[in-house]
Protein backbone atom coordinates (compact mmCIF):
# COMPACT_ATOMS: atom_id res chain seq x y z
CA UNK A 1 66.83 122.47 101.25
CA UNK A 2 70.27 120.74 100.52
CA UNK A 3 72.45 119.04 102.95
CA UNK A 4 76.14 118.98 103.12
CA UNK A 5 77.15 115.63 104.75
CA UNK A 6 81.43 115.22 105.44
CA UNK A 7 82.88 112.26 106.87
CA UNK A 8 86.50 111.76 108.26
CA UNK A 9 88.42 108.97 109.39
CA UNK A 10 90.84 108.28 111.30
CA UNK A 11 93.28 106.20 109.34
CA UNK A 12 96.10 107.60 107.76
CA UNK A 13 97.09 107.17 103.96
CA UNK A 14 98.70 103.71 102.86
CA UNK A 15 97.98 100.26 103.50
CA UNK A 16 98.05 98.93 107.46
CA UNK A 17 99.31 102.23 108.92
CA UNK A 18 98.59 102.95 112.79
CA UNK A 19 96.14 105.63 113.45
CA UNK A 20 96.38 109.36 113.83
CA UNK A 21 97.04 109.73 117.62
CA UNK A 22 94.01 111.12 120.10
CA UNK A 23 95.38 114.64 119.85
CA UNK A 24 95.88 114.90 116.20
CA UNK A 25 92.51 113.05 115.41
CA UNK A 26 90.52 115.35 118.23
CA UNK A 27 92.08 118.64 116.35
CA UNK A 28 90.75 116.91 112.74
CA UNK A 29 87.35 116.33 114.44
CA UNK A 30 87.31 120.16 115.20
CA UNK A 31 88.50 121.52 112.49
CA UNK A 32 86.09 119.67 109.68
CA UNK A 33 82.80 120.61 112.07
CA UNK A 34 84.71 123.74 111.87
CA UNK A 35 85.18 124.19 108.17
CA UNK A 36 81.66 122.31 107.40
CA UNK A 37 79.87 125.33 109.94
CA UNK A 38 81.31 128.32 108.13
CA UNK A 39 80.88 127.59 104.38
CA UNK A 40 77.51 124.85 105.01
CA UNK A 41 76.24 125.31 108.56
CA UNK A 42 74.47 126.09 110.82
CA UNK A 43 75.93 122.37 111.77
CA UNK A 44 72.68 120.30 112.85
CA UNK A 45 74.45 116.51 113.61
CA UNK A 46 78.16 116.22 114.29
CA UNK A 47 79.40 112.69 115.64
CA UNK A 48 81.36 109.27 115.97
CA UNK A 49 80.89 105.84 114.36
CA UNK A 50 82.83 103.11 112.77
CA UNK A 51 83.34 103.65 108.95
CA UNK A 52 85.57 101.16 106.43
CA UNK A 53 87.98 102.04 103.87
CA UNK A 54 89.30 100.09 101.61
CA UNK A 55 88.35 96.78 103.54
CA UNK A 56 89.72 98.12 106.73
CA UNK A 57 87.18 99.20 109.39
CA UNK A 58 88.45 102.77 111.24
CA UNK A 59 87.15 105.36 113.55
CA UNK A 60 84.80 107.67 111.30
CA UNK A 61 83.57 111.23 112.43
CA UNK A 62 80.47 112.79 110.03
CA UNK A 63 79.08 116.62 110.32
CA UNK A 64 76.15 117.50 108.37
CA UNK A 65 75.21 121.09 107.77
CA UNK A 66 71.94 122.61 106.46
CA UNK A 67 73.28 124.61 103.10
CA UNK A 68 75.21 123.39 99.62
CA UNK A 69 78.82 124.16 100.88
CA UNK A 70 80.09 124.48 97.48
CA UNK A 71 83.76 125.15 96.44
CA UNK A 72 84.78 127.12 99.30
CA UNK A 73 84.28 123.66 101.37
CA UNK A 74 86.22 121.43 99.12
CA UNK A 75 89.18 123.20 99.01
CA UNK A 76 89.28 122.98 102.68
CA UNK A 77 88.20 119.69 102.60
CA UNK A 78 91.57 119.06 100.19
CA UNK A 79 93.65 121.62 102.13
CA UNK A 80 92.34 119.08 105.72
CA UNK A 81 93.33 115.82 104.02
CA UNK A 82 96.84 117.22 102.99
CA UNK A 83 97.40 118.03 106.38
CA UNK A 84 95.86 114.87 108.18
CA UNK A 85 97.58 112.51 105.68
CA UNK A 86 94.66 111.52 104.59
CA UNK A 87 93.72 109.52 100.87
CA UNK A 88 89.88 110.78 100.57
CA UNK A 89 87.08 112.82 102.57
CA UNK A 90 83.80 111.86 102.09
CA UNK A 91 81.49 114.70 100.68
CA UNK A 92 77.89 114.12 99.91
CA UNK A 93 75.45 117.19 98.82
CA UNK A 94 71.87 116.28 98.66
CA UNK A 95 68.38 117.15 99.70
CA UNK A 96 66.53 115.51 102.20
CA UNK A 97 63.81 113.29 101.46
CA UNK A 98 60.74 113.38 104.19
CA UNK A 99 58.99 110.35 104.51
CA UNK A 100 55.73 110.93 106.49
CA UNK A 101 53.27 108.49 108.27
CA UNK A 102 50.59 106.21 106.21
């Protein structure tokens, strides 16, 4: 099994910049769980933290879906940065590792 794990934030490119506002940053939460569900879901976890980039702590948003997304996901990955202004989306593909009881 590999897992496809995305994470946005909220911050726009360059240095000290205000964030996105609520509407544009609840339409890039929607659209990456939306992206991340066709080419790696079914979606299993979608949800909110506190990430940092670049020294600067920001609102982060991660989905993780159950299949290897492949190239299909990173060009919209690229295509959803270039139209969020953002520098970077984090992408991790990986499997799982189980850890069971002694």
């Amino acid at each position: 099994m590999t897992n496809t794990i995305v994470t946005i934030g909220r911050g726009l490119a360059g240095a000290h910049q205000a964030p996105m506002s609520a509407e544009a940053w609840s339409a890039f939460k929607a659209l990456t769980r939306q992206e991340v569900e066709r080419y790696a879901g079914p979606v299993v976890f979608a949800g909110e933290g506190e990430g940092i980039w670049e020294g600067t702590y920001e609102q982060g948003y991660t989905v993780i879906g159950t299949q290897y997304g492949g190239t299909h996901l990173v060009h919209a990955l690229r295509t959803l940065a270039r139209w969020y202004d953002q520098e970077a989306i984090a992408l991790t593909n990986g499997s799982p590792e189980f850890i069971l009881p002694d």
